[in-house]
N, C-alpha and C. Protein backbone atom coordinates (compact mmCIF):
# COMPACT_ATOMS: atom_id res chain seq x y z
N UNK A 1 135.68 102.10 80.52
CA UNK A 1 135.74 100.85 79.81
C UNK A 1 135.95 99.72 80.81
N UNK A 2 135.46 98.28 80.76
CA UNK A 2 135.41 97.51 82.03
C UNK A 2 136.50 96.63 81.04
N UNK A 3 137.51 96.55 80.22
CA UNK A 3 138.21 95.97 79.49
C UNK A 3 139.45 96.60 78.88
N UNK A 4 140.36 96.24 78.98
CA UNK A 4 141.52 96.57 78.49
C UNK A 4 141.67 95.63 77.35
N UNK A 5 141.40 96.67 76.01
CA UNK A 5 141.90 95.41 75.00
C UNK A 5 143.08 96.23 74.58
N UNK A 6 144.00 94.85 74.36
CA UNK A 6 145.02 95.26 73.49
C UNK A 6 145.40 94.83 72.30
N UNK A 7 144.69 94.36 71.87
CA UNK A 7 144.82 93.42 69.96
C UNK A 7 143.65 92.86 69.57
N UNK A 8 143.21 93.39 68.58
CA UNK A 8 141.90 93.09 67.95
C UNK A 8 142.82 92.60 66.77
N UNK A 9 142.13 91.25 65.96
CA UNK A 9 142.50 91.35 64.83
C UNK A 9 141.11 90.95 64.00
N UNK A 10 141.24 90.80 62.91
CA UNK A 10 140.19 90.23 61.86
C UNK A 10 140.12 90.08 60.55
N UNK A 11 140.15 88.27 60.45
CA UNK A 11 140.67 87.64 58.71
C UNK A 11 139.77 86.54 58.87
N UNK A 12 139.76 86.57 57.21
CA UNK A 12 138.92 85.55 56.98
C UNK A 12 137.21 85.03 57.51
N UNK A 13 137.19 86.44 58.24
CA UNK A 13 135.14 86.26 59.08
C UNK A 13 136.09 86.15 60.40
N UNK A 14 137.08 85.76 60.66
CA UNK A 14 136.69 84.92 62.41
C UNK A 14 137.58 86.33 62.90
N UNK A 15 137.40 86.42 64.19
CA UNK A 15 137.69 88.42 65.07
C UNK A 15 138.15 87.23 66.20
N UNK A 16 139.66 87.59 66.05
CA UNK A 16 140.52 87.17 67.44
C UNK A 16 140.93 88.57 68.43
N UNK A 17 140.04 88.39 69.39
CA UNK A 17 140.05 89.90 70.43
C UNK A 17 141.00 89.02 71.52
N UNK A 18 142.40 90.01 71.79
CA UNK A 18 143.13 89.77 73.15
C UNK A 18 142.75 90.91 74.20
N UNK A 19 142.32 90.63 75.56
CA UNK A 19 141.94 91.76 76.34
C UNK A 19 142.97 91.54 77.64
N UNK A 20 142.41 92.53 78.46
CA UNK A 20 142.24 91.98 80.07
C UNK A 20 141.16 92.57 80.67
N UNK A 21 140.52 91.88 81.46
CA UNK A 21 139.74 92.11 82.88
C UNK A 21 140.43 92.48 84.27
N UNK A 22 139.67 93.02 85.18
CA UNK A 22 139.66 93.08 86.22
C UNK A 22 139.21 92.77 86.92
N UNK A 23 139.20 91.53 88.19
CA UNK A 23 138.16 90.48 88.63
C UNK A 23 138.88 90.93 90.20
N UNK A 24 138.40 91.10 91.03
CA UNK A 24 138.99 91.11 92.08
C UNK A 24 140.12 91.51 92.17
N UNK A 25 140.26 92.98 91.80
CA UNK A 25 141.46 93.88 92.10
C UNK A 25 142.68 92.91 91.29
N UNK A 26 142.35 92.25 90.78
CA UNK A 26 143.30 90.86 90.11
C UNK A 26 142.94 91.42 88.40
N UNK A 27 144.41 91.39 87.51
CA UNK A 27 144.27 91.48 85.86
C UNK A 27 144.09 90.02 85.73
N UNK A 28 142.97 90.09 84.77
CA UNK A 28 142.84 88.37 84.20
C UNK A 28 143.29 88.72 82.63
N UNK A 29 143.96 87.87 81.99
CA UNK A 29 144.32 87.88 80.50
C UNK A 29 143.26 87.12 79.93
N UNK A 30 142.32 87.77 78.53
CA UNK A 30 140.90 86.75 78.02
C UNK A 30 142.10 86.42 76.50
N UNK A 31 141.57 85.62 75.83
CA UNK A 31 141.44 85.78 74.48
C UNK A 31 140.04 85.41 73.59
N UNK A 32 139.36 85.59 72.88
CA UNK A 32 138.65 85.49 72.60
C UNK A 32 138.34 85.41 70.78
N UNK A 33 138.25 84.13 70.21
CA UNK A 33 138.24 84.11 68.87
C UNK A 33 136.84 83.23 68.49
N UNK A 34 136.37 84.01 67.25
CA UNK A 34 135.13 83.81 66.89
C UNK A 34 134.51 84.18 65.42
N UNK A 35 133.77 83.42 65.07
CA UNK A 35 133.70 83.28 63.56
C UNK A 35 131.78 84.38 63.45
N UNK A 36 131.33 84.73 64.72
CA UNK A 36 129.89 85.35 64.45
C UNK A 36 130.43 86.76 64.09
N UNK A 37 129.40 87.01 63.35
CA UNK A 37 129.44 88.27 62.60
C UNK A 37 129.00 89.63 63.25
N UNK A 38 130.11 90.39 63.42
CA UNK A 38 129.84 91.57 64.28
C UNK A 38 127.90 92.58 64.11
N UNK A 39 127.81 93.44 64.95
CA UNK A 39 126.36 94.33 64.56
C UNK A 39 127.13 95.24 63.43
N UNK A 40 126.03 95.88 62.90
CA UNK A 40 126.44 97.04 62.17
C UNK A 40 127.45 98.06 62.56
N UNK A 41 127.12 98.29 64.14
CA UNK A 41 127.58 99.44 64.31
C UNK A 41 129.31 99.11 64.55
N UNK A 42 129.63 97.65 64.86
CA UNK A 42 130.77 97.30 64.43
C UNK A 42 131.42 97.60 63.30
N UNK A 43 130.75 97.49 62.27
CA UNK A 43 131.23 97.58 60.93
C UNK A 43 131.38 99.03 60.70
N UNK A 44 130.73 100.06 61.10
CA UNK A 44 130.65 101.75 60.85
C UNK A 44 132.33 101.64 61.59
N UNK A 45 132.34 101.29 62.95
CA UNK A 45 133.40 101.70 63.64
C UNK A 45 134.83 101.32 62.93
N UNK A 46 134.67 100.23 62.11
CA UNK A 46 135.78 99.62 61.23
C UNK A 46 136.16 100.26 60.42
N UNK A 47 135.17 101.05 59.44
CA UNK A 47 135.21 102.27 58.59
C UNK A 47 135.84 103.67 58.90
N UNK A 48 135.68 103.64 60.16
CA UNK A 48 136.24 104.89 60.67
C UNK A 48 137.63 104.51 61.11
N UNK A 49 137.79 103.16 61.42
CA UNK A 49 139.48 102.92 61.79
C UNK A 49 140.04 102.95 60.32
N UNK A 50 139.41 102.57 59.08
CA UNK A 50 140.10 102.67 57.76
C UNK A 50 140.12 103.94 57.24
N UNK A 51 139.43 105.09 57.71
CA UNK A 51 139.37 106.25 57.14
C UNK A 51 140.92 106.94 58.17
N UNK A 52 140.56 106.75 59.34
CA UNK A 52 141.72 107.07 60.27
C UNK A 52 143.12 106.90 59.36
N UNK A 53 143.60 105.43 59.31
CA UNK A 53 144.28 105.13 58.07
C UNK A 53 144.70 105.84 57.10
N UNK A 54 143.83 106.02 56.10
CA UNK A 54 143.89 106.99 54.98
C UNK A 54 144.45 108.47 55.60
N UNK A 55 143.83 108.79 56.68
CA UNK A 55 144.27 110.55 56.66
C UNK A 55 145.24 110.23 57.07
N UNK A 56 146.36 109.75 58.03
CA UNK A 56 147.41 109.06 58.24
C UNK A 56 148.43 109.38 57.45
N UNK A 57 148.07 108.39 56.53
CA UNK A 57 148.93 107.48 54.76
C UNK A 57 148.32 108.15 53.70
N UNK A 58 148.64 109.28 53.53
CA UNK A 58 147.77 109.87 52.24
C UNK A 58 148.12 109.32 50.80
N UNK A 59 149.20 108.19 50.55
CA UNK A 59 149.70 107.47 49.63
C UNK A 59 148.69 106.26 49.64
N UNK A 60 148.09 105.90 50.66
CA UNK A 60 146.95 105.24 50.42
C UNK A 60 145.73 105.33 49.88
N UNK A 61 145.53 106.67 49.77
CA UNK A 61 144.49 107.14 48.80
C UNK A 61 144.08 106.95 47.66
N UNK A 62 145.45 106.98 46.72
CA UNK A 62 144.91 106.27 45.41
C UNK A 62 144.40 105.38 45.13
N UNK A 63 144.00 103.87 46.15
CA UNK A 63 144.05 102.69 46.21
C UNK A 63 142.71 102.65 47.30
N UNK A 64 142.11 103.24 47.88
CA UNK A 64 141.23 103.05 49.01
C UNK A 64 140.71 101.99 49.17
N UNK A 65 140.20 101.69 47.70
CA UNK A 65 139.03 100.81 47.58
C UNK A 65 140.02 99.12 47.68
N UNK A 66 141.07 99.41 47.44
CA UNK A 66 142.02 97.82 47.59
C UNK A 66 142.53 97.92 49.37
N UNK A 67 142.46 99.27 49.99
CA UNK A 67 142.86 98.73 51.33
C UNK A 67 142.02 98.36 52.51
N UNK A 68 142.39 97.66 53.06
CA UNK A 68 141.45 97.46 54.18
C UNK A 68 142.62 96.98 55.67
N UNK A 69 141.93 97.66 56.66
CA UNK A 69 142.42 97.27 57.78
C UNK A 69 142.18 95.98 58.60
N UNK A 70 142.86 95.09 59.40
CA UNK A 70 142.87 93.84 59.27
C UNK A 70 143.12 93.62 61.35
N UNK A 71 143.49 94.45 61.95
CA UNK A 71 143.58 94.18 62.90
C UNK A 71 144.13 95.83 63.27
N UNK A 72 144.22 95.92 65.15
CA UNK A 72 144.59 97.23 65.68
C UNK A 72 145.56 96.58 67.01
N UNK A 73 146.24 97.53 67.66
CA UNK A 73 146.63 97.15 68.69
C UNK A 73 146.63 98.37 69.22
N UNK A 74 146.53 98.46 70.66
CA UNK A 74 146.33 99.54 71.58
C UNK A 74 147.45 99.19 72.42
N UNK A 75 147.97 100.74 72.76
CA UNK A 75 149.05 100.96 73.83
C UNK A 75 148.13 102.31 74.71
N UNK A 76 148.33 101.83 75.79
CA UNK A 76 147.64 102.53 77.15
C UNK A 76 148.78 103.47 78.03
N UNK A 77 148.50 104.22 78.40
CA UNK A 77 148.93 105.23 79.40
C UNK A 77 150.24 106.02 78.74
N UNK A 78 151.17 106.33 80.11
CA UNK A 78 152.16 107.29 79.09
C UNK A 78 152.31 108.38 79.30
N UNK A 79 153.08 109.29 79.05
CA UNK A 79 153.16 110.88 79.31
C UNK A 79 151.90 111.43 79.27
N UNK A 80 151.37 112.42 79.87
CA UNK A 80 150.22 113.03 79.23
C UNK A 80 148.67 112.10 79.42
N UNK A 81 148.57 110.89 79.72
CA UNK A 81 147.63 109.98 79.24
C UNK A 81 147.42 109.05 81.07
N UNK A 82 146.35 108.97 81.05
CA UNK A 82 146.43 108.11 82.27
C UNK A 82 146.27 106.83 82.51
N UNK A 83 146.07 106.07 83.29
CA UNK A 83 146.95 104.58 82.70
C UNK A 83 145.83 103.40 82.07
N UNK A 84 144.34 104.05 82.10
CA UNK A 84 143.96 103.38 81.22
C UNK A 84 143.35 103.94 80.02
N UNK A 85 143.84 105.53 79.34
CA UNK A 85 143.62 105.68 78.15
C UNK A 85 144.75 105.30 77.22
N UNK A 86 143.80 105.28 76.27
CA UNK A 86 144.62 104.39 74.60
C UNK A 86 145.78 106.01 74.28
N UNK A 87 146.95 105.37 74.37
CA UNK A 87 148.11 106.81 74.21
C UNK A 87 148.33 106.44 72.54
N UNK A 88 148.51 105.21 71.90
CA UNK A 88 149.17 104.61 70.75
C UNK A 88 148.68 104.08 70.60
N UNK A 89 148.32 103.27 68.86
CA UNK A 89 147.78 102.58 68.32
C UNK A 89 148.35 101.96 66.45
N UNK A 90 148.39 100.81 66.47
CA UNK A 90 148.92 100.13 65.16
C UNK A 90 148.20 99.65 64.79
N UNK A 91 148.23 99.99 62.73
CA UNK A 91 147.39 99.63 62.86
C UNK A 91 147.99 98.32 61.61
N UNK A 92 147.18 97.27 61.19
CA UNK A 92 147.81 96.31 60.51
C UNK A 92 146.61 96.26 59.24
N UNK A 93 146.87 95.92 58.22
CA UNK A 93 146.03 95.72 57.32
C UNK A 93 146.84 95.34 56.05
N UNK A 94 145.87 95.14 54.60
CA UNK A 94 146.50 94.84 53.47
C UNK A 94 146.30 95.75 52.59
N UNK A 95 146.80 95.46 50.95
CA UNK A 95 146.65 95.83 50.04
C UNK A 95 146.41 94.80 49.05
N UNK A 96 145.06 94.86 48.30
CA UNK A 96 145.43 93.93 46.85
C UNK A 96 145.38 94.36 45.74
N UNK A 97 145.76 93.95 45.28
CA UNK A 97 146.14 94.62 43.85
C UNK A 97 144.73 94.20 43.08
N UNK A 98 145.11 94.44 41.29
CA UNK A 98 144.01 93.61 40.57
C UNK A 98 144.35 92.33 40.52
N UNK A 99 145.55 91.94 40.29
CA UNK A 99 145.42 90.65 40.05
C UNK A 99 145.62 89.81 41.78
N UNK A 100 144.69 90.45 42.16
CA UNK A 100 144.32 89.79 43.25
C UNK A 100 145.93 89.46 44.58
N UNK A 101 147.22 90.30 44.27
CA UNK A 101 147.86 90.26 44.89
C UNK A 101 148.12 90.81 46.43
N UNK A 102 148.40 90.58 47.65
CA UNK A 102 148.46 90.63 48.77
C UNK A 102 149.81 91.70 49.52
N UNK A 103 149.56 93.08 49.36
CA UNK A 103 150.69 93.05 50.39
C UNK A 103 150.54 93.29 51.37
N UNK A 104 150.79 93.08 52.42
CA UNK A 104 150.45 93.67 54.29
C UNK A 104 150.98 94.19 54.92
N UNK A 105 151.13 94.97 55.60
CA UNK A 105 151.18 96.37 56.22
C UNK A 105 151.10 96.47 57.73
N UNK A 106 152.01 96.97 58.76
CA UNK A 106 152.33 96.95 59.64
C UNK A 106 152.55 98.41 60.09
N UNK A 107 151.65 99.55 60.66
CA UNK A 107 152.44 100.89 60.94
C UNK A 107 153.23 100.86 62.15
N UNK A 108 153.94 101.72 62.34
CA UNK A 108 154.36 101.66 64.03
C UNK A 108 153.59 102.76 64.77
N UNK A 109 153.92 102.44 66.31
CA UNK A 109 152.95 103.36 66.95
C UNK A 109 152.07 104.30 66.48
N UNK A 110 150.99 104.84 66.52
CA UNK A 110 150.86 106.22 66.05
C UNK A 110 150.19 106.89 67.22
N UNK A 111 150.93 107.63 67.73
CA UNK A 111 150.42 108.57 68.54
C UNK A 111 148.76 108.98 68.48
N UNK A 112 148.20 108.99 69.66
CA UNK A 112 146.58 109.21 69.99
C UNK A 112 146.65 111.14 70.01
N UNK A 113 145.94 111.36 69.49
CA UNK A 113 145.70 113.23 70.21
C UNK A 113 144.30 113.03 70.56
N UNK A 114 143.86 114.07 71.07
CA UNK A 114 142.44 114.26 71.63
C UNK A 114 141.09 113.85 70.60
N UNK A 115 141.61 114.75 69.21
CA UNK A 115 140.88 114.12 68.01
C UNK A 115 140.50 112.57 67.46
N UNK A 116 141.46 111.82 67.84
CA UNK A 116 141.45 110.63 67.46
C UNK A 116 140.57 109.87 68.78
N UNK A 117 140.83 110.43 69.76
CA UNK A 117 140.46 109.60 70.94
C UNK A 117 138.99 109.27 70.83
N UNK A 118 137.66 109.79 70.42
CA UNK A 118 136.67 109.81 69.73
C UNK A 118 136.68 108.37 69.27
N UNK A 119 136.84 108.76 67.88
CA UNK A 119 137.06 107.48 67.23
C UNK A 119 137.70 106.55 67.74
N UNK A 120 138.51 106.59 68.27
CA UNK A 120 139.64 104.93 68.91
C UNK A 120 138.35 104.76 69.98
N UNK A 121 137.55 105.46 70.87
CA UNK A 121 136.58 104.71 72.04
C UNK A 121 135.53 104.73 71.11
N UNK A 122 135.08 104.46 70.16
CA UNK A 122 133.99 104.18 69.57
C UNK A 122 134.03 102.88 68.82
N UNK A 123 135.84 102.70 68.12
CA UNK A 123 136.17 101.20 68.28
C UNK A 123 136.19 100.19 69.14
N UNK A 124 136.69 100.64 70.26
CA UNK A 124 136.50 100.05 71.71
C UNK A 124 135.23 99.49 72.49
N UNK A 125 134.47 100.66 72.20
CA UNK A 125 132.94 100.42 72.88
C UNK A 125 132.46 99.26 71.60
N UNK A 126 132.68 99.13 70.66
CA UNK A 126 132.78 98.48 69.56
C UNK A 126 132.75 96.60 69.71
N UNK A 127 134.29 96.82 69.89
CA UNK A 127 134.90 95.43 70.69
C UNK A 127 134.28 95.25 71.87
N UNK A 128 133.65 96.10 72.71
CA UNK A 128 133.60 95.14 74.22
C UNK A 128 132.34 95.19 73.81
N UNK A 129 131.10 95.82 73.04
CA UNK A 129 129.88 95.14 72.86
C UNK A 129 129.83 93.30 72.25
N UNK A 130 131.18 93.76 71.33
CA UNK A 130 131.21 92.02 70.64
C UNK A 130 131.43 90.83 71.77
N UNK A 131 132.66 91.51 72.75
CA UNK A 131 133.18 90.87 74.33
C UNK A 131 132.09 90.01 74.64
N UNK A 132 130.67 91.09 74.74
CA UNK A 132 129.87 90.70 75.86
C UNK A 132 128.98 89.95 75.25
N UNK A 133 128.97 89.81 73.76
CA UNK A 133 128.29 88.93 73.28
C UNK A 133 126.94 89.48 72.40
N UNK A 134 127.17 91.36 71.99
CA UNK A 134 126.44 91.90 71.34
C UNK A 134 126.77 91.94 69.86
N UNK A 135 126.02 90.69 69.26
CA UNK A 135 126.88 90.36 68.22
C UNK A 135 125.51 90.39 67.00
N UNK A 136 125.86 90.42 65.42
CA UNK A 136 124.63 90.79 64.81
C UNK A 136 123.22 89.90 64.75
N UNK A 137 123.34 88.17 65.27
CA UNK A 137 122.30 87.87 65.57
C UNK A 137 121.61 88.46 66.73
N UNK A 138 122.05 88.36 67.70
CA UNK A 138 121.57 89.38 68.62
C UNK A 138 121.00 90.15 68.83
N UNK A 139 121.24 91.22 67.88
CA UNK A 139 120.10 92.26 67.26
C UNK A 139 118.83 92.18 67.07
N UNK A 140 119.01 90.66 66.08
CA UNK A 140 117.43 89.98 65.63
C UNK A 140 116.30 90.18 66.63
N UNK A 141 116.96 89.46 67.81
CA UNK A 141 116.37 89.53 68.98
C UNK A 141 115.62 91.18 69.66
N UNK A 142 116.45 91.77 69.30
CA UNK A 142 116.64 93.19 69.84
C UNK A 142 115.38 93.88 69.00
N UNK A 143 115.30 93.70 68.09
CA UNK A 143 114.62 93.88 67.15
C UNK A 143 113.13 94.13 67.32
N UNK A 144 113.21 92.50 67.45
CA UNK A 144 112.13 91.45 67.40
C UNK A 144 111.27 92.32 68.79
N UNK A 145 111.77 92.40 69.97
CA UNK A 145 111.73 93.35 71.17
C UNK A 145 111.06 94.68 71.07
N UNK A 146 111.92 95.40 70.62
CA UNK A 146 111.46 96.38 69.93
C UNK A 146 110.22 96.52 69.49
N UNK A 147 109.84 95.21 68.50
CA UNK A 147 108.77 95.86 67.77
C UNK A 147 107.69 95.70 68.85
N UNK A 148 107.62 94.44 69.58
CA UNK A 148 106.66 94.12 70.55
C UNK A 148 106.51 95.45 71.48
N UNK A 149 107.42 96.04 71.87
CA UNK A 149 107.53 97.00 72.85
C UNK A 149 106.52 98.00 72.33
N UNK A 150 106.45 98.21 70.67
CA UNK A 150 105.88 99.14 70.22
C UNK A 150 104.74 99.00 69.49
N UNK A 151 104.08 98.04 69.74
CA UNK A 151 102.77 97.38 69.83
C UNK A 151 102.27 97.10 71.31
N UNK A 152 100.96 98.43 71.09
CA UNK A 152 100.57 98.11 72.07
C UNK A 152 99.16 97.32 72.49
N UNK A 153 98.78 96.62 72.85
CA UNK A 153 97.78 95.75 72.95
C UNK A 153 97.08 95.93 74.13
N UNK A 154 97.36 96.49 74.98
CA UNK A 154 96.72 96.76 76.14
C UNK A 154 95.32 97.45 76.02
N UNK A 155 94.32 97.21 76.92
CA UNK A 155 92.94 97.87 76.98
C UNK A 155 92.73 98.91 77.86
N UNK A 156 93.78 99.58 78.22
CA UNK A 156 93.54 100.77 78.97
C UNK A 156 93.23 101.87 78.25
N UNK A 157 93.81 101.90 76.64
CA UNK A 157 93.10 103.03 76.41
C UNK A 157 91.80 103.03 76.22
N UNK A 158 91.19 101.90 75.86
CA UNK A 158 89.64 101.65 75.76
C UNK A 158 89.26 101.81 77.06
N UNK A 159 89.11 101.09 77.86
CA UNK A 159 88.47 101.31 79.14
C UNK A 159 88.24 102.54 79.91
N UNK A 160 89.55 103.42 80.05
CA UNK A 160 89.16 104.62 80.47
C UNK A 160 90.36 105.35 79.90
N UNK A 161 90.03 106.54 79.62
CA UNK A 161 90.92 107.75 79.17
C UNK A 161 92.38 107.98 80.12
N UNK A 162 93.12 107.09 81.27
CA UNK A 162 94.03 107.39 81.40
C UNK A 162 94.09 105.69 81.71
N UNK A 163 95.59 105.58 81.62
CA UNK A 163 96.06 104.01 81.66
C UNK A 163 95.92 103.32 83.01
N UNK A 164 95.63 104.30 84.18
CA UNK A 164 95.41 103.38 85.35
C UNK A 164 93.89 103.18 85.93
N UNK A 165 93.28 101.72 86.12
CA UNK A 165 92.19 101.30 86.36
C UNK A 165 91.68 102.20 88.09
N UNK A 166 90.18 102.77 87.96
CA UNK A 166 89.68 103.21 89.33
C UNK A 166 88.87 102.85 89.30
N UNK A 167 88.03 103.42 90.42
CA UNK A 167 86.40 102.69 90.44
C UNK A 167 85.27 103.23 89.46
N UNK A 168 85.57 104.36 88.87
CA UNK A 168 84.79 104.77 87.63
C UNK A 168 84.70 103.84 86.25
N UNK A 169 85.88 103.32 86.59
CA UNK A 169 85.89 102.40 85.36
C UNK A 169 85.09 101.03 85.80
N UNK A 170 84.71 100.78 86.59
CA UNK A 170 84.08 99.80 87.11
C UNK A 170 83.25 99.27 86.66
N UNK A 171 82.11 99.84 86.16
CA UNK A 171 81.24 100.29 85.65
C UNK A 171 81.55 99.19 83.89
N UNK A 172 82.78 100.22 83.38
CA UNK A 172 82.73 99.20 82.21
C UNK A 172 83.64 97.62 82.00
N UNK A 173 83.91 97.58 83.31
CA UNK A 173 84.54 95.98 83.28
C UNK A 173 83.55 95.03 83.74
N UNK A 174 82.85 95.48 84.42
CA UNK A 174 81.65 94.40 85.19
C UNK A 174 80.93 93.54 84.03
N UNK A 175 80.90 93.86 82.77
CA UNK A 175 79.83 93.25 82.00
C UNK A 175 80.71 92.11 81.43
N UNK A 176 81.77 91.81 81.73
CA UNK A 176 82.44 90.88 81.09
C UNK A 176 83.08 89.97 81.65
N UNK A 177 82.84 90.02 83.27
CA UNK A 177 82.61 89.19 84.38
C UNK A 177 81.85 88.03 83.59
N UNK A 178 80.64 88.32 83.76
CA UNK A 178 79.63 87.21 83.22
C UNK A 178 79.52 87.13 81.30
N UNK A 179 80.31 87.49 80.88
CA UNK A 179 80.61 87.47 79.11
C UNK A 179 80.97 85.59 79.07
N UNK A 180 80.31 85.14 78.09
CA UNK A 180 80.52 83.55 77.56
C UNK A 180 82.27 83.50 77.70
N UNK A 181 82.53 84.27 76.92
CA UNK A 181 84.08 84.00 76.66
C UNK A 181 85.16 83.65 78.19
N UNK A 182 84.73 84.80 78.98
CA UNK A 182 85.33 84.58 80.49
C UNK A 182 84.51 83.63 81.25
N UNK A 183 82.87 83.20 81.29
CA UNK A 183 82.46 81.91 81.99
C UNK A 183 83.40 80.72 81.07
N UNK A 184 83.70 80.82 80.04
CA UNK A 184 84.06 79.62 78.98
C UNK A 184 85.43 79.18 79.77
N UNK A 185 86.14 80.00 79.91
CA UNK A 185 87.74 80.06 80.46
C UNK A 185 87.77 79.42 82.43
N UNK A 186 86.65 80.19 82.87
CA UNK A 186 86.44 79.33 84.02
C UNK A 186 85.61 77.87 84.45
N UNK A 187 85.27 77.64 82.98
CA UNK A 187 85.04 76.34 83.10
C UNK A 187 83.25 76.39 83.67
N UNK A 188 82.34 77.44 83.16
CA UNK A 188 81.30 77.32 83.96
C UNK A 188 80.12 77.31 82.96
N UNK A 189 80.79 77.22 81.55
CA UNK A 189 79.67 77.20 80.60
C UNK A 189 79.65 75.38 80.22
């Protein structure tokens, strides 16, 4: 991970991420708050921090659909753990009722095991895609990329049966040397 985060939160749309960097053997402290809307795969990873939750708090179960998790905090290193894996983690979130009432929720530590560690770096890889600015417009772009990538327009498969031009192919490019369309472009018609 090129980031040490230690407090993610998220209310109201806007994701206040506290980290640190490492810039020259030097910790830099970021904070980072922002109202753009995470990718999908943000949102899967959120799901899995609320399911985490639930197996947790099995008194939360009756209610699933009213809880939601609202922020995390990470504790690093520790017995057993080396000093930049996630050892502990809190997690913060609410409850509402029907009549739309609020209560909020604070766990203490909860110990990481090997099982969880999965999921907690899939939150992580999560947050530092958002860090770097892999955020769901972004995608659009990504997308958009994609499809071009997979359109192919090129004339190599016409021209000759493998994609790189030789002198056999010679033969069928020459006639379009002198084609209207290419004198038109050099200005000679």
């Amino acid at each position: 991970m090129r980031y040490t985060i230690t407090k993610f939160k998220m209310e109201g749309g806007k994701f206040d991420i506290t980290y640190t960097k490492k810039v020259a053997e030097m910790d830099e402290q970021h904070s980072l708050k922002s109202y753009e809307k995470p990718r999908p795969e943000f949102k899967e990873a959120h799901v899995t921090m609320k399911a985490l939750l639930l197996s947790k708090f099995g008194a939360f179960k009756f209610a699933q659909n009213m809880v939601a998790v609202s922020g995390i905090e990470f504790r690093y290193g520790g017995k057993d753990f080396f000093p930049d894996e996630v050892s502990g983690i809190k997690v913060k979130g609410y409850l509402r009722n029907k009549e739309s009432e609020v209560c909020v929720f604070s766990t203490k530590w909860l110990d990481v095991n090997k099982d969880l560690a999965e999921d907690i770096n899939l939150v992580l890889g999560e947050i530092e895609a958002y860090i770097e600015g892999k955020r769901a417009q972004a995608n659009l772009f990504d997308e958009e990329q994609q499809a071009n990538v997979n359109t192919d327009t090129s004339d190599a498969g016409i021209i000759g049966e493998d994609d790189d031009l030789d002198m056999d192919d010679a033969d069928d490019i020459a006639p379009y040397e002198n084609s209207p369309f290419n004198r038109a472009a050099r200005g000679l018609n």
